[in-house]
C-alpha atoms as a PDB file:
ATOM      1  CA  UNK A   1       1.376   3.525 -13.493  1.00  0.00           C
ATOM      2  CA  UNK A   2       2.826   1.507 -16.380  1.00  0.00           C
ATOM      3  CA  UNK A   3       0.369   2.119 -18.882  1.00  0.00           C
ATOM      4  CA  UNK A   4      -0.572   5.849 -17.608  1.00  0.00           C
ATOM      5  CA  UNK A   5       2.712   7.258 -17.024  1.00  0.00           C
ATOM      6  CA  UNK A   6       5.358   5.374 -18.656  1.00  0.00           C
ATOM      7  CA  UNK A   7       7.084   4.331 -15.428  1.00  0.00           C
ATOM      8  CA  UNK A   8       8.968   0.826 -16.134  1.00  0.00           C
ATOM      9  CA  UNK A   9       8.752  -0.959 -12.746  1.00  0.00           C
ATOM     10  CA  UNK A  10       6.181   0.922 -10.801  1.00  0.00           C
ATOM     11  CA  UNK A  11       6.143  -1.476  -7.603  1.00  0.00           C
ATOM     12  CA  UNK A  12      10.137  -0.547  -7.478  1.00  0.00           C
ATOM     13  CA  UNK A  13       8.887   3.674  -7.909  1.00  0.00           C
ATOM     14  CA  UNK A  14       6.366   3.191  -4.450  1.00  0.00           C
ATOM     15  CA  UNK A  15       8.955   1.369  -2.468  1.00  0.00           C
ATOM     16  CA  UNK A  16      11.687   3.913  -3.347  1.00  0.00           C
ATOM     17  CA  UNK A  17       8.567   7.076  -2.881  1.00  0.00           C
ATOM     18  CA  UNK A  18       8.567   5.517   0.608  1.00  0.00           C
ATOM     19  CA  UNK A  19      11.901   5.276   1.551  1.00  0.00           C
ATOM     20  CA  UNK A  20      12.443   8.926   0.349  1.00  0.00           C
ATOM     21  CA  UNK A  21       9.219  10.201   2.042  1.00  0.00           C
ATOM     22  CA  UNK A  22      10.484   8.615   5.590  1.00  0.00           C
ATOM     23  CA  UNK A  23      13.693  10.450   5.017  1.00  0.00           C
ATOM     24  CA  UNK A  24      12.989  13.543   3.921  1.00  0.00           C
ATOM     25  CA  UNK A  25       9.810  14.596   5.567  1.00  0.00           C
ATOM     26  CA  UNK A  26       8.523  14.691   8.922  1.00  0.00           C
ATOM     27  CA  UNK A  27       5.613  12.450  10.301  1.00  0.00           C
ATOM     28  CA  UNK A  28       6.092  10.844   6.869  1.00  0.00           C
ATOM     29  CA  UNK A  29       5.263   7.300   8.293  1.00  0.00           C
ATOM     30  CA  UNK A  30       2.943   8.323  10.827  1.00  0.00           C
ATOM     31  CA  UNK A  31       0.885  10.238   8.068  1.00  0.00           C
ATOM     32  CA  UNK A  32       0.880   7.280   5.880  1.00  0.00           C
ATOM     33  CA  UNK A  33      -0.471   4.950   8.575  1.00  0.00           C
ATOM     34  CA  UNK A  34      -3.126   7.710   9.558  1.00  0.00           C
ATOM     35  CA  UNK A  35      -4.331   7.417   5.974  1.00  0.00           C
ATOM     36  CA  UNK A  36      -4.303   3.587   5.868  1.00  0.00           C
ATOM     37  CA  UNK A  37      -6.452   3.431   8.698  1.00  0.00           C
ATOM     38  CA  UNK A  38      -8.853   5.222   7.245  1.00  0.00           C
ATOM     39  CA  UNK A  39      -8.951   3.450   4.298  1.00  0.00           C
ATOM     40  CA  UNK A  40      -9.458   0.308   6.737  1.00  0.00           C
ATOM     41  CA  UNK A  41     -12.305   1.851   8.547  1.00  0.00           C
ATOM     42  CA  UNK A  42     -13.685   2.665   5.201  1.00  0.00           C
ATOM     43  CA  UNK A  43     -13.278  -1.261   3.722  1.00  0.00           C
ATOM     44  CA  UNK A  44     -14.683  -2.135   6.706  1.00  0.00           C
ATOM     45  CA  UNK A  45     -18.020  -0.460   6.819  1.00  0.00           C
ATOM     46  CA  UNK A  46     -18.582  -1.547   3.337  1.00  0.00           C
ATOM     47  CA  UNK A  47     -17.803  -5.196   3.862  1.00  0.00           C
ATOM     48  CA  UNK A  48     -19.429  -5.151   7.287  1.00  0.00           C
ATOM     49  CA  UNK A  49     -21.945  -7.824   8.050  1.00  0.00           C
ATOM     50  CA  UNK A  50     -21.771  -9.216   4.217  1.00  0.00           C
ATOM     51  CA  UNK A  51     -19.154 -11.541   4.393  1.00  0.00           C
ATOM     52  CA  UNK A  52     -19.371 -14.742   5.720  1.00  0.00           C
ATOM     53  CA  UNK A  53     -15.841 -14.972   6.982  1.00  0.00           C
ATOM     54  CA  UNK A  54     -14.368 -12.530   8.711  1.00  0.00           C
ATOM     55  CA  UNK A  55     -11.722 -10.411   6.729  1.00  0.00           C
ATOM     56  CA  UNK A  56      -8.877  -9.224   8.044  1.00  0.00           C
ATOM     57  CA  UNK A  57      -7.594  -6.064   6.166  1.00  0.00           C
ATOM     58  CA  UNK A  58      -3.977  -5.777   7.656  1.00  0.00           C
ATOM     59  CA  UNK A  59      -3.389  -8.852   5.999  1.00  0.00           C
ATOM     60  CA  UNK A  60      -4.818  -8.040   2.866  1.00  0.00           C
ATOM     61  CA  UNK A  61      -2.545  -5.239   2.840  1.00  0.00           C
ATOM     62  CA  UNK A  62       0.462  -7.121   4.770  1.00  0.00           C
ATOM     63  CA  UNK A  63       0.302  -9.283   1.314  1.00  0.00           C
ATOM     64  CA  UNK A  64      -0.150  -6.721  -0.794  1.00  0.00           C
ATOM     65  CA  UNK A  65       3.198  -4.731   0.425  1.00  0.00           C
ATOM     66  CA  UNK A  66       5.269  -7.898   0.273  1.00  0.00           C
ATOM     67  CA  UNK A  67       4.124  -8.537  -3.460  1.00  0.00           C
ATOM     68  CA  UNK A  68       4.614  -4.687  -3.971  1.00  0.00           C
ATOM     69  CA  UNK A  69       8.353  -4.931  -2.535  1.00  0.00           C
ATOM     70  CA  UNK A  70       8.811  -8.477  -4.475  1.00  0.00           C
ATOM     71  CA  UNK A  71       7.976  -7.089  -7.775  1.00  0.00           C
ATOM     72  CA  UNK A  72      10.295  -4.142  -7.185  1.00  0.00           C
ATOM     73  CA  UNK A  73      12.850  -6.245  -7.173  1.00  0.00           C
ATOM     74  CA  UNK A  74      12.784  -7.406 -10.849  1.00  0.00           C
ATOM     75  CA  UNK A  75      14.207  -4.834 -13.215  1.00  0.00           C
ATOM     76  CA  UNK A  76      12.906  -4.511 -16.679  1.00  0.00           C
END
């Protein structure tokens, strides 16, 4: 989002597209966790059977959030 749209602190622009989409529109959350489970299924059935440990994808993304909201935190 930095380099293709200009947009200074783009981890701070998804947490506040968030926080404005739970406010303002219905089902907002409930949508959004709809479409991260599918995304989840879909990680799943390619990773299936070739890993040798088993990967757990709500951490993945668990840790990705919390660096998401860290970095939104510094201003630029």
């Amino acid at each position: 989002m930095r380099d293709d749209y200009g947009v200074e602190n783009p981890s701070q622009a998804i947490i506040n597209l968030f926080i404005q989409g739970s406010k303002h529109y219905d089902q907002f959350t409930s949508n959004v966790s709809e479409l991260t489970q599918l995304e989840q299924d879909f990680m799943s059935r390619i990773v299936g059977g070739r890993v040798n440990n088993i990967l757990d994808l709500n951490r993945v993304y668990i840790e990705n959030i919390g660096n998401i909201f860290i970095e939104s935190m510094n201003s630029k």
